[in-house]
Protein backbone atom coordinates (compact mmCIF):
# COMPACT_ATOMS: atom_id res chain seq x y z
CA UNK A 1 0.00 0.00 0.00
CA UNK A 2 1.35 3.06 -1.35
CA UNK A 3 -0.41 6.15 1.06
CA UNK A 4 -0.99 4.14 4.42
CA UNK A 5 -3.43 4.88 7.04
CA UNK A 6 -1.51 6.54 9.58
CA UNK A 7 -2.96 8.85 12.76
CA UNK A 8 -2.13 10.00 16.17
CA UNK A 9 -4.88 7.85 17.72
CA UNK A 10 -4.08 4.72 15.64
CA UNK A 11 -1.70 2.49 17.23
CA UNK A 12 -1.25 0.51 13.57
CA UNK A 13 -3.27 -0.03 10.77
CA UNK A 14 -3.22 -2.74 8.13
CA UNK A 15 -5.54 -3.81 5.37
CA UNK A 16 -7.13 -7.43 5.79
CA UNK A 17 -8.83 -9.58 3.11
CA UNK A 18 -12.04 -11.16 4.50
CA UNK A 19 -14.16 -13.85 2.45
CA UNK A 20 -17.12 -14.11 2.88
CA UNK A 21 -19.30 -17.77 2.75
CA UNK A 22 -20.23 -16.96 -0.56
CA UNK A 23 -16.27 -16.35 -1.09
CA UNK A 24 -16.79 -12.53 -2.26
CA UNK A 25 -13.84 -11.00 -1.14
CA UNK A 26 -13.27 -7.76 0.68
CA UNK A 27 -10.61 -5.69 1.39
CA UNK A 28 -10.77 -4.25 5.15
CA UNK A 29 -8.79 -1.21 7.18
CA UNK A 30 -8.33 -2.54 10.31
CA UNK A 31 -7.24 0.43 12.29
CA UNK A 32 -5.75 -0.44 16.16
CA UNK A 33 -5.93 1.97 18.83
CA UNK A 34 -5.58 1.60 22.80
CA UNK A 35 -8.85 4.05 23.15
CA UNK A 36 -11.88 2.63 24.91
CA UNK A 37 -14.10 1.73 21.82
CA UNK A 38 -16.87 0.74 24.48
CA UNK A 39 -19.60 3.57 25.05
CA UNK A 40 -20.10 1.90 28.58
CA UNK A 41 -16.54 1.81 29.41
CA UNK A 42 -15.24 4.06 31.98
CA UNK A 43 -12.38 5.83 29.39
CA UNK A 44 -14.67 6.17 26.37
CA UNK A 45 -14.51 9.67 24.90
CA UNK A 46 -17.02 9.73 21.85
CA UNK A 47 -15.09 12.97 20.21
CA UNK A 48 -12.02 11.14 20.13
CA UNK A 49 -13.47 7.72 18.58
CA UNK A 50 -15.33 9.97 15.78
CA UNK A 51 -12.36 11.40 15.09
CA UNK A 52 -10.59 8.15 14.24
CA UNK A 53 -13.59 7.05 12.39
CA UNK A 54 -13.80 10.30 10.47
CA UNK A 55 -10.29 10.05 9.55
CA UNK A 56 -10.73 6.04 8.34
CA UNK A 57 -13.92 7.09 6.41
CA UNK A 58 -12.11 9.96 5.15
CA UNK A 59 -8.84 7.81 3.85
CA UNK A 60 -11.17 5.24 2.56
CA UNK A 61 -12.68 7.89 0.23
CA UNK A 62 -9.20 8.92 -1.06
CA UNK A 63 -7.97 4.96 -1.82
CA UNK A 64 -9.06 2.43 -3.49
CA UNK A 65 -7.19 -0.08 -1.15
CA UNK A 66 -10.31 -1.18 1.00
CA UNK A 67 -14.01 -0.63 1.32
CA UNK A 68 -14.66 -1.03 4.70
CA UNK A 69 -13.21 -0.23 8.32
CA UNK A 70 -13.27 -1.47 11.60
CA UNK A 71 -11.60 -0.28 15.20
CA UNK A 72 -10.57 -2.60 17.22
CA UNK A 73 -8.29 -2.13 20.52
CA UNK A 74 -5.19 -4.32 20.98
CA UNK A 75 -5.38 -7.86 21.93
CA UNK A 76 -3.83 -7.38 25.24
CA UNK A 77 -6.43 -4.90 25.89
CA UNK A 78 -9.18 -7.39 25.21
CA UNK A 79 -11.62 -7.74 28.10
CA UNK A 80 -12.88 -11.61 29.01
């Protein structure tokens, strides 16, 4: 990928092929961040997750690398 996703609230960012059970394939931004993604968690700020979400919608528009995106906090992070 030529123009990466990059932003001060994404920890990483990488672009994931998921088939479907049809196999249709699509091409995914799967942006990590250590923000509380959870609007019942105790750390969630909503301005700060829009912004991250405005910035994937807004890099999605400009490439034709992926369709969709999806947040998702670290897997250390992960809650059982």
């Amino acid at each position: 990928m030529a123009n990466e996703f990059t932003h001060p609230l994404a920890r990483a960012a990488r672009i994931w092929r998921a088939v479907g059970d049809d196999g249709t394939e699509r091409r995914i931004l799967v942006v990590v961040t250590t923000m509380e993604l959870d609007p019942k968690g105790r750390g969630y700020k909503k301005t700060m997750v829009d912004k991250l979400s405005r910035a994937a919608k807004e890099y999605l528009a400009r490439s034709s690398d992926a369709s969709d995106y999806v947040l998702m906090n670290r897997m250390k992070d992960w809650r059982a």
